[in-house]
Protein backbone atom coordinates (compact mmCIF):
# COMPACT_ATOMS: atom_id res chain seq x y z
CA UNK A 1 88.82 53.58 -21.67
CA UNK A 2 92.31 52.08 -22.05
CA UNK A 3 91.38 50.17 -18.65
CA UNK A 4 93.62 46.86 -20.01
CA UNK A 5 96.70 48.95 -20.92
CA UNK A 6 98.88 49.78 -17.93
CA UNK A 7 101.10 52.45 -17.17
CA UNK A 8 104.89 52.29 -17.37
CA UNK A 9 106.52 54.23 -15.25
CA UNK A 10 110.02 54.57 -16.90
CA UNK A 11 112.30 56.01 -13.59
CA UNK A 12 114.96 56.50 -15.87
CA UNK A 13 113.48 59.10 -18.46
CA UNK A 14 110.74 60.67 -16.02
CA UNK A 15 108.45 59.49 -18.22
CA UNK A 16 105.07 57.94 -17.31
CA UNK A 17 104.34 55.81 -20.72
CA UNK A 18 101.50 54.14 -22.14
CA UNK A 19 101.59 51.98 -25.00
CA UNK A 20 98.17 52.03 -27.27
CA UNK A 21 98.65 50.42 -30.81
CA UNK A 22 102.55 50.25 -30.99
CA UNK A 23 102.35 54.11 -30.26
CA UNK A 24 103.96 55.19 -27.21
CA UNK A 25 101.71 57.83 -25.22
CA UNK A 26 103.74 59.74 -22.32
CA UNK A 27 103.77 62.33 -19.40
CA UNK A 28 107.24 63.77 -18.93
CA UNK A 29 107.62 64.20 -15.23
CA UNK A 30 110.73 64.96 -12.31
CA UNK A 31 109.95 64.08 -8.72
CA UNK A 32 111.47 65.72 -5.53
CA UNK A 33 110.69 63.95 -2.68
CA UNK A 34 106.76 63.20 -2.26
CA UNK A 35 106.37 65.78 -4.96
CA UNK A 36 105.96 64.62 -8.89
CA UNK A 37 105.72 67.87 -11.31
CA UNK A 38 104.32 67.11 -14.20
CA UNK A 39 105.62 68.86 -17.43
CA UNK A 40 104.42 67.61 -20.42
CA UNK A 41 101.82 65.44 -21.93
CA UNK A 42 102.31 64.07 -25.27
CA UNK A 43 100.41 62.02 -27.51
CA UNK A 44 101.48 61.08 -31.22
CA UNK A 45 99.42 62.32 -33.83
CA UNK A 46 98.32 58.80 -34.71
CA UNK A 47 95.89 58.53 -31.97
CA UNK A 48 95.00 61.67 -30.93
CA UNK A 49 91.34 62.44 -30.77
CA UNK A 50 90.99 58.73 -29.36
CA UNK A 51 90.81 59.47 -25.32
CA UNK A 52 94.33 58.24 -24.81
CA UNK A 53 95.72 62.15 -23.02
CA UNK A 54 92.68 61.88 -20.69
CA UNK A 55 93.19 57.80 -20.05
CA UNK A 56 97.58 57.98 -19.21
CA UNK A 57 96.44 61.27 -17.18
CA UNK A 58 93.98 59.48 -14.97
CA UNK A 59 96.15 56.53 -15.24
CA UNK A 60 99.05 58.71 -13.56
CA UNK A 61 96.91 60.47 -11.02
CA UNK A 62 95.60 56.89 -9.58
CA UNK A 63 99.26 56.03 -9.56
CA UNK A 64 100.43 58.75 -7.74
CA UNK A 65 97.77 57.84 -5.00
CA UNK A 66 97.84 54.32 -4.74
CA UNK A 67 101.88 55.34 -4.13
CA UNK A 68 100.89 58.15 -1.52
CA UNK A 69 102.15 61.37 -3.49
CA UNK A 70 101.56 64.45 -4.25
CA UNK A 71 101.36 66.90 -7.82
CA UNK A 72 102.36 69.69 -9.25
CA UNK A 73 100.75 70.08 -12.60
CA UNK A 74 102.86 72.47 -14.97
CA UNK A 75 101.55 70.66 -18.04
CA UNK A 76 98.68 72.83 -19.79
CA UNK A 77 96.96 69.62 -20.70
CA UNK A 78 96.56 68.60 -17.27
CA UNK A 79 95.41 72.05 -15.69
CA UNK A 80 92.62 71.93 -18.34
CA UNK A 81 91.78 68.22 -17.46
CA UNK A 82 91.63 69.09 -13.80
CA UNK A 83 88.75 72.10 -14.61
CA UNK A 84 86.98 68.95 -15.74
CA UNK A 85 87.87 66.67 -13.03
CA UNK A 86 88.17 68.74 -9.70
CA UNK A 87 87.85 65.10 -8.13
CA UNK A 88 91.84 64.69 -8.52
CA UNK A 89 92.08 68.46 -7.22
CA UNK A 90 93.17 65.98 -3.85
CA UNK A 91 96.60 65.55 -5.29
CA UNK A 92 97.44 68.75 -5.80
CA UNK A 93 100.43 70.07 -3.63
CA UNK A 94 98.81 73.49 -1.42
């Protein structure tokens, strides 16, 4: 779902964004090194229910192996979505 919206990811704010309807979707995120922790997800109210957490979460985890790094998921969002999808268990940081 969401495969023809692509993520933004806006360096300056730590934020990976995704833009669905004018609404702006993101994952707040800091990076040390090879290492991206991801904090928060956040969706606005005006499309939740619609698949768009699960979409800029797999959206982030593809980017963050296409770009040869590793996660730290502090977000309670993603731990849950990672129960579901032990597939992307690969990025986690040991």
């Amino acid at each position: 779902m969401y495969n023809d919206l692509q993520l933004i990811n806006n360096q300056p704010i730590h934020n990976f964004e995704l833009f669905v309807d004018g609404h702006r979707a993101f994952i707040d995120y800091q990076q040390k090194g090879d290492k991206v922790f991801l904090i928060h997800t956040e969706v606005p109210i005006e499309l939740e229910g619609k698949g768009v957490a699960a979409a800029i979460v797999e959206k982030t985890f593809r980017y963050l192996e296409e770009n040869h790094l590793k996660m730290v998921p502090y977000c309670a969002y993603i731990k849950v979505f990672l129960k579901h999808h032990p597939e992307w268990e690969r990025l986690e940081v040991v």
